[in-house]
Protein backbone atom coordinates (compact mmCIF):
# COMPACT_ATOMS: atom_id res chain seq x y z
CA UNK A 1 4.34 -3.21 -11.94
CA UNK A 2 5.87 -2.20 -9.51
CA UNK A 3 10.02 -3.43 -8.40
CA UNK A 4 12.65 -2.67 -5.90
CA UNK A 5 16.45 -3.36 -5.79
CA UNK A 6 17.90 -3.87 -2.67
CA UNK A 7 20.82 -5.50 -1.36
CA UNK A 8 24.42 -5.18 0.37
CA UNK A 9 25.89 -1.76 0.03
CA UNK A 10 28.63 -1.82 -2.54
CA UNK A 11 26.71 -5.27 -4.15
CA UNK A 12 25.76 -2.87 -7.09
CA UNK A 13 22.08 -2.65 -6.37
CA UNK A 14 21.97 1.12 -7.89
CA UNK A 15 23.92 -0.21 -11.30
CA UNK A 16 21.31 -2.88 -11.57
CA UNK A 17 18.62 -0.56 -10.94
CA UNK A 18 19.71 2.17 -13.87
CA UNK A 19 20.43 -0.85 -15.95
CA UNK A 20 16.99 -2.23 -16.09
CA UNK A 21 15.62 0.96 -16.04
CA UNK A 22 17.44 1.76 -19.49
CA UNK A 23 16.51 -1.92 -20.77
CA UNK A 24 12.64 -0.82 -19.93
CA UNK A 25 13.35 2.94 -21.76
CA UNK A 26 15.03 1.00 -24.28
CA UNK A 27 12.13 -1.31 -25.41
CA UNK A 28 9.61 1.72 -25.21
CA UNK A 29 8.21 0.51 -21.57
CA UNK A 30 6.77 3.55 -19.21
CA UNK A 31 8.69 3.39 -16.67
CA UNK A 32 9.08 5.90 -13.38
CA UNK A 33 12.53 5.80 -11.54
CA UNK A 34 12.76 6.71 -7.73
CA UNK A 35 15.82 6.41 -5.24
CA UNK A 36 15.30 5.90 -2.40
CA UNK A 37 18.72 5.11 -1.09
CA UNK A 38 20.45 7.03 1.05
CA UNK A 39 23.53 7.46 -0.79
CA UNK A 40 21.17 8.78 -4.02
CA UNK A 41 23.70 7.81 -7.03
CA UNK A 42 20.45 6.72 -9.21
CA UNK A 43 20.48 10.31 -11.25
CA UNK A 44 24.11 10.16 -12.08
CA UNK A 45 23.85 6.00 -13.11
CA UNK A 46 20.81 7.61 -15.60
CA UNK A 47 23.22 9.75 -17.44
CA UNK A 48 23.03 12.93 -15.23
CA UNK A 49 25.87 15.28 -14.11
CA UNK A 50 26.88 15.31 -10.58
CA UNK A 51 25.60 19.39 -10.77
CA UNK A 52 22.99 18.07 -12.05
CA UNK A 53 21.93 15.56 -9.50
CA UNK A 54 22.62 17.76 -6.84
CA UNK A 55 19.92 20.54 -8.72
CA UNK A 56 16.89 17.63 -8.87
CA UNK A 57 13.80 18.78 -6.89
CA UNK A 58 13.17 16.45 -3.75
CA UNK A 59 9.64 14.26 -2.59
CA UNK A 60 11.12 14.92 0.96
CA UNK A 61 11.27 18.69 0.88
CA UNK A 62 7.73 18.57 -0.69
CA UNK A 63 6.35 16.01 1.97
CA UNK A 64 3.31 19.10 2.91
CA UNK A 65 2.78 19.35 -1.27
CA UNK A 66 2.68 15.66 -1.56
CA UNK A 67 0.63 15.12 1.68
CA UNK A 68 -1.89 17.66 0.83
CA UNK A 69 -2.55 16.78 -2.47
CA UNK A 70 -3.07 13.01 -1.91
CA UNK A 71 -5.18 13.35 0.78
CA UNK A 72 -7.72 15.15 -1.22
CA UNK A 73 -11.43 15.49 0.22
CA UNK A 74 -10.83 12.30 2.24
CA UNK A 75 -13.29 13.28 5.41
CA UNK A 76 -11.00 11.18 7.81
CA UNK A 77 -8.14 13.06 7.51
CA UNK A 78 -8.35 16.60 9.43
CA UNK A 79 -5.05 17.69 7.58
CA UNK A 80 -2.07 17.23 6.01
CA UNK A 81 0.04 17.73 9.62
CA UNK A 82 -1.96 14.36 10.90
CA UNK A 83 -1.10 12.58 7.86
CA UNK A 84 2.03 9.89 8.33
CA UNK A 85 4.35 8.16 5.70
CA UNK A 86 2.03 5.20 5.92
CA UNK A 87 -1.97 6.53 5.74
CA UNK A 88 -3.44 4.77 3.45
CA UNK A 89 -5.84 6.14 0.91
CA UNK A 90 -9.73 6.04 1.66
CA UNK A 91 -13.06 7.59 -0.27
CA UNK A 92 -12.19 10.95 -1.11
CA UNK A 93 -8.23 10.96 -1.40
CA UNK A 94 -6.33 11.34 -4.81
CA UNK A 95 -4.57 8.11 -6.43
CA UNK A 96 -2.17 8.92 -8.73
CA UNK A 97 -0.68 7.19 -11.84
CA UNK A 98 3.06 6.95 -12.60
CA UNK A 99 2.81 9.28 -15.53
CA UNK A 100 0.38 11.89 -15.43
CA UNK A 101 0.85 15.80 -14.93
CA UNK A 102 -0.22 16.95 -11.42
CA UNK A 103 1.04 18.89 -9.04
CA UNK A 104 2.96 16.64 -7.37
CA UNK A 105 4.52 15.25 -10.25
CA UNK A 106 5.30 19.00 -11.76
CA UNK A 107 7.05 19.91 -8.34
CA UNK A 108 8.95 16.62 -7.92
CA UNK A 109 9.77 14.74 -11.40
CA UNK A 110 12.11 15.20 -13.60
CA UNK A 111 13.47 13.61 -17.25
CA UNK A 112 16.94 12.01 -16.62
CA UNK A 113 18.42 10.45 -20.00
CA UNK A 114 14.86 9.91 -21.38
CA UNK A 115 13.57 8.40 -18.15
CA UNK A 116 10.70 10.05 -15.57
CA UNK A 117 12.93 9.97 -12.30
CA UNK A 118 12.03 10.91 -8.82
CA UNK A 119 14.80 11.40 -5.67
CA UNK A 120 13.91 11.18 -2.10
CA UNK A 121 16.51 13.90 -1.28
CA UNK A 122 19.94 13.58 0.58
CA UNK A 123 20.78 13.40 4.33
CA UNK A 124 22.04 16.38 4.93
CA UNK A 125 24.38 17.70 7.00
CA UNK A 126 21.72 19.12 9.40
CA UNK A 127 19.88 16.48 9.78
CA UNK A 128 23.07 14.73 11.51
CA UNK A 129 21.65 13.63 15.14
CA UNK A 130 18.31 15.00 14.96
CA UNK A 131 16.37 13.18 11.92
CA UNK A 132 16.33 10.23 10.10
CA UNK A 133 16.67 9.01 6.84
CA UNK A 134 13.33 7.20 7.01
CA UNK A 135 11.91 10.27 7.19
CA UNK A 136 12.66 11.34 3.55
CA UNK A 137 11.90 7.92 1.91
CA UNK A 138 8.38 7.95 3.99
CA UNK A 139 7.15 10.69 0.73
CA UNK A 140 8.19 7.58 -1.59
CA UNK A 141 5.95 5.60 0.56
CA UNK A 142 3.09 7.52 0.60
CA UNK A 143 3.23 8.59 -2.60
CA UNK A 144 3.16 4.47 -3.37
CA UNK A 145 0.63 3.48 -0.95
CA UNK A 146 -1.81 6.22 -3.40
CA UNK A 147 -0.35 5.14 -7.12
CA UNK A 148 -2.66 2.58 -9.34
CA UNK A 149 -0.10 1.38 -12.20
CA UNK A 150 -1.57 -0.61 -15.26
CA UNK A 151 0.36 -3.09 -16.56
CA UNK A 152 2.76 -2.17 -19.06
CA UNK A 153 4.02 0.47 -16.90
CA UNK A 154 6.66 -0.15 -14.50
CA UNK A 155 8.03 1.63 -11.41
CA UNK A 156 11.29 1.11 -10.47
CA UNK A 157 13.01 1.73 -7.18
CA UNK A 158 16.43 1.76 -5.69
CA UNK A 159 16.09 1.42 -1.92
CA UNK A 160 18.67 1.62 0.93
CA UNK A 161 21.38 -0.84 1.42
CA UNK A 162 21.25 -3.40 3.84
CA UNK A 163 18.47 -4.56 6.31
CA UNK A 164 17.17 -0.63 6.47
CA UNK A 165 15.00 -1.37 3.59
CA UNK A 166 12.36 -3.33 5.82
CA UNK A 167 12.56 -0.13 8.07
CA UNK A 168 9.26 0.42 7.25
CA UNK A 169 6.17 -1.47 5.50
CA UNK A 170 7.72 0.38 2.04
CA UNK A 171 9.05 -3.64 1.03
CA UNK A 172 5.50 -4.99 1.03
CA UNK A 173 4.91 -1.85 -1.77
CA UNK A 174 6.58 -3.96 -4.92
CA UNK A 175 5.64 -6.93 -7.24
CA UNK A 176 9.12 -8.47 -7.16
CA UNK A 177 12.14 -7.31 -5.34
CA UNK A 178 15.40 -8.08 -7.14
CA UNK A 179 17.81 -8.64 -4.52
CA UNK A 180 21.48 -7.86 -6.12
CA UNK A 181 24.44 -10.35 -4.95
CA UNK A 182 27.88 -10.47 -5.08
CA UNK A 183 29.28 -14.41 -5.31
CA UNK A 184 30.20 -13.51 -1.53
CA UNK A 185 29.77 -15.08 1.72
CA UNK A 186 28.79 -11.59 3.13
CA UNK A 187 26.35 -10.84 0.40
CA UNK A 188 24.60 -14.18 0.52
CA UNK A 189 24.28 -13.21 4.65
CA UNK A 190 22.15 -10.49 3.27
CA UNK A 191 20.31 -12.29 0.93
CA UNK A 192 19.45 -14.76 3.71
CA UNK A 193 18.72 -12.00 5.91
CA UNK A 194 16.33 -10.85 3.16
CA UNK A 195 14.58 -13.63 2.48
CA UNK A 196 13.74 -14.23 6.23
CA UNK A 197 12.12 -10.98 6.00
CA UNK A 198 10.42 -11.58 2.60
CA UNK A 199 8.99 -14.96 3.45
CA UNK A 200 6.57 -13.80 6.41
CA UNK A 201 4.96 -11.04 4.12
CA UNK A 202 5.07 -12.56 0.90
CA UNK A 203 7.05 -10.69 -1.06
CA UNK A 204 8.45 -12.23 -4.49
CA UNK A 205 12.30 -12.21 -3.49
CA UNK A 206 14.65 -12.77 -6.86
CA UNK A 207 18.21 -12.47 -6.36
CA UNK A 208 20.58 -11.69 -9.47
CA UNK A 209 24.23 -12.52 -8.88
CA UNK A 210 26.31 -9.22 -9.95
CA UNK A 211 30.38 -9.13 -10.68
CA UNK A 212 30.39 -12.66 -11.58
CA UNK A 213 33.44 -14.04 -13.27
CA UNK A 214 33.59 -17.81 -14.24
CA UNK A 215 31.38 -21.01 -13.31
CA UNK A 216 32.50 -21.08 -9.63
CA UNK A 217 30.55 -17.98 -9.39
CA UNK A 218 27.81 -19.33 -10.81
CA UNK A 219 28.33 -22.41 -8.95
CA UNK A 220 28.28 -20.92 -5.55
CA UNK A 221 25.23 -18.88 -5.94
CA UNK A 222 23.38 -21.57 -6.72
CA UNK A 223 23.88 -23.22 -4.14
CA UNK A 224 23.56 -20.39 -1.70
CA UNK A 225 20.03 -18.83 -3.45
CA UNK A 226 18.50 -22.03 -5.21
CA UNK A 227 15.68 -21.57 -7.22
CA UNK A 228 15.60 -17.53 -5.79
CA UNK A 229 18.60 -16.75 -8.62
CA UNK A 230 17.25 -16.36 -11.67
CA UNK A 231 19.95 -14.36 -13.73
CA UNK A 232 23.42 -12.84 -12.98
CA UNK A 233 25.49 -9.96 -14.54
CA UNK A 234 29.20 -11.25 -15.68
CA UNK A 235 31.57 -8.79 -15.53
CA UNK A 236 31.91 -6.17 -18.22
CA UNK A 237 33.04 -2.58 -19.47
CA UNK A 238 29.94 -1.42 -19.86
CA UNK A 239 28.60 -2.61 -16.35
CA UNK A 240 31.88 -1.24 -14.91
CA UNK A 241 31.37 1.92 -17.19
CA UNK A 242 27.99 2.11 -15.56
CA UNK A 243 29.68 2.08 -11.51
CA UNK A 244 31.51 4.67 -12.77
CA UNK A 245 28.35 7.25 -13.69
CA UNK A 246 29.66 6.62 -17.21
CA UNK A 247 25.77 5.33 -19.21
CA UNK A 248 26.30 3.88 -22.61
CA UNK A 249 23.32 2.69 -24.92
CA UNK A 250 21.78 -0.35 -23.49
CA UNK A 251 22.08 -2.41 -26.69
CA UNK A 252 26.15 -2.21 -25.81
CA UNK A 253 25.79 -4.32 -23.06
CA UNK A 254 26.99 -8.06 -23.59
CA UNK A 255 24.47 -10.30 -24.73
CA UNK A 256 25.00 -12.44 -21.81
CA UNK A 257 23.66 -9.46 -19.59
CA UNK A 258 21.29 -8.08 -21.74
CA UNK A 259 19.72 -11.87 -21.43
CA UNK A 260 19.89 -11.47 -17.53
CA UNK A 261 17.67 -8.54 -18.04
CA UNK A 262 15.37 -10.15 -20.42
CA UNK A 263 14.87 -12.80 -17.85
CA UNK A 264 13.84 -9.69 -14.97
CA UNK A 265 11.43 -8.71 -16.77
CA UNK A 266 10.25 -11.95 -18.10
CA UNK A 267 10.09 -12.75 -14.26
CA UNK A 268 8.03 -9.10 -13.48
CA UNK A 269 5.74 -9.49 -16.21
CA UNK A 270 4.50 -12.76 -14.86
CA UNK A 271 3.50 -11.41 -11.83
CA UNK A 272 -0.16 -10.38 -10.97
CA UNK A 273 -0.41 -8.02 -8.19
CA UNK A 274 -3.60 -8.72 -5.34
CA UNK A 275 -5.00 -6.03 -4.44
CA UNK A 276 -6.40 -6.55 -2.08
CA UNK A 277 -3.70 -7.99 -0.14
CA UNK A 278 -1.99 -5.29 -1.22
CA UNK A 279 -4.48 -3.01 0.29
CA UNK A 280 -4.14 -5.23 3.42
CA UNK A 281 -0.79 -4.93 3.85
CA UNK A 282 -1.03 -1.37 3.67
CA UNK A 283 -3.48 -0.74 6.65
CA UNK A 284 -1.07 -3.54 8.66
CA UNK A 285 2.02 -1.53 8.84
CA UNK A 286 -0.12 1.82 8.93
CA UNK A 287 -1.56 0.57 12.18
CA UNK A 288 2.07 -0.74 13.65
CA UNK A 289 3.05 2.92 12.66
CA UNK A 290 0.44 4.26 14.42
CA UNK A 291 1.13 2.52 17.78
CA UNK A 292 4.33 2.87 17.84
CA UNK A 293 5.35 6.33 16.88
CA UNK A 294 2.32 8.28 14.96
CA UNK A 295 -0.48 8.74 17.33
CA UNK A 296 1.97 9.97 19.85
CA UNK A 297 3.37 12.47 16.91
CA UNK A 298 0.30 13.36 15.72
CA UNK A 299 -2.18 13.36 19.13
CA UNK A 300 -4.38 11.42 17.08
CA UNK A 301 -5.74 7.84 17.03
CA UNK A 302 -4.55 6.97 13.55
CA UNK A 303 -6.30 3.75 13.12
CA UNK A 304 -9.08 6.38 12.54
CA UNK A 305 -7.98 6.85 8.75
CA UNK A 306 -8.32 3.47 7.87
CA UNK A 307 -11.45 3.72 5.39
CA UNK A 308 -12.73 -0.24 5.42
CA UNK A 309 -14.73 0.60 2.49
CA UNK A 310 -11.92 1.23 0.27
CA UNK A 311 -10.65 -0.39 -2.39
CA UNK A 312 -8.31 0.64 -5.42
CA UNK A 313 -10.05 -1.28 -8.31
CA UNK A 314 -11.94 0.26 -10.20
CA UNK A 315 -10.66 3.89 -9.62
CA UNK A 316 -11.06 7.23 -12.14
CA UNK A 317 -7.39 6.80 -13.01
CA UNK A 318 -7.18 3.33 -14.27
CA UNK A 319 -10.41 4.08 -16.74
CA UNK A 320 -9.57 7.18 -17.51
């Protein structure tokens, strides 16, 4: 299965994120970590140093690695230089599960308290004026658009703050999106905002109230997200040890929380992905991609990768 976090900056989307990522770890789930925010805390909310952080290998500066080896023998793609964030995979290209050894994987994964994590890589100071962030998270993107998880494994990600996360067709990539809010009148604007979003595309939108501190909390997101809220996160020392970079042992969390994250994945594990739709999806924002930025990129007619023959089930990796 695969989830995303998203929501207002400062909501605690990235706290939530490490949190059920431990709770998964915890109960002896797979599970595959990737930030993709901009702001790239994830690492440090896992347990690791800031040095340490700061020394994790990157997808973005291995975009030609990743490119190349997805791509594979696929006959409709010349290179890796005409390949964009969203080609989609045809006959002939690579899929990739979340936990196997490749090259990819070797360059770009690493083991951050006892979970597989992958970081998108930092703006950086050069890239002030002259790039984009996008640009960075499209390797997280591609690298989804070619992974076949089974279920029982789980792929979490932490995507950028605010309406930037349906900057691309990366939202349409998850199984549920958990959509972190604060009992706020801002935070339900992004929620709504979200959902607006969501609804055309059919994306499973949850929200989970964070920082909550008595029933007129409660109260107010429940009116504001109806039947969307599912769980919230009362305030705590270990949550607020968790903001702070500080990770303690999951089962130290209150039991009122550690319900709240039974319920998340009682709420993922219900899902069943489509496919095909998912497929769908994929080719959808690959061709809006493709008119409105690629082919002129590229000098190519990118509509020309899309392989109507393909389809993801049943693939070498999910037999294997």
């Amino acid at each position: 299965m695969k989830i995303a976090f998203v929501g207002k900056g400062g909501s605690g989307k990235t706290t939530l994120a490490s949190l059920f990522t431990g709770y998964l770890a915890d109960a002896g789930r797979p599970v595959l970590a990737i930030d993709a925010d901009i702001n790239q805390h994830l690492a440090v909310a896992l347990g690791a140093t800031d040095e340490e952080a700061l020394s994790l290998p990157t997808l973005g500066e291995n975009m030609t690695l990743i490119k190349e080896y997805l791509r594979g023998d696929n006959p409709l793609i010349a290179d890796a230089a005409s390949m964009i964030k969203t080609t989609p995979p045809g006959r002939g290209s690579r899929l990739v599960t979340p936990f196997e050894a490749n090259p990819v994987t070797e360059a770009c994964f690493s083991e951050v308290g006892g979970v597989r994590l992958a970081v998108t890589g930092q703006f950086e100071e050069d890239d002030l004026g002259v790039a984009c962030y996008h640009s960075k998270v499209g390797a997280a993107e591609l690298l989804l658009n070619h992974m076949v998880d089974d279920a029982g494994e789980y792929v979490v990600m932490d995507m950028t703050a605010g309406a930037d996360a349906f900057a691309s067709g990366l939202f349409t990539r998850f199984d549920v999106t958990f959509l972190v809010c604060e009992p706020t009148l801002r935070s339900v604007g992004v929620y709504k905002q979200y959902a607006d979003y969501a609804r055309d595309f059919g994306v499973r939108l949850v929200v989970i109230g964070n920082k909550v501190n008595d029933a007129e909390d409660v109260e107010f997101l429940r009116a504001q997200a109806g039947a969307d809220l599912v769980g919230w996160m009362e305030s705590s020392r270990h949550v607020r040890a968790a903001e702070r970079g500080t990770a303690r042992p999951i089962a130290e969390l209150e039991p009122h929380n550690l319900g709240t994250l039974a319920s998340m994945l009682s709420t993922v594990d219900a899902v069943e992905r489509d496919w095909e739709r998912y497929r769908r999806q994929g080719v959808e924002f690959h061709l809006r991609n493709a008119r409105a930025w690629g082919n002129g990129r590229t000098g190519e007619d990118l509509a020309a990768q899309i392989d109507p023959a393909f389809t993801y089930l049943p693939h070498p990796a999910a037999v294997s």
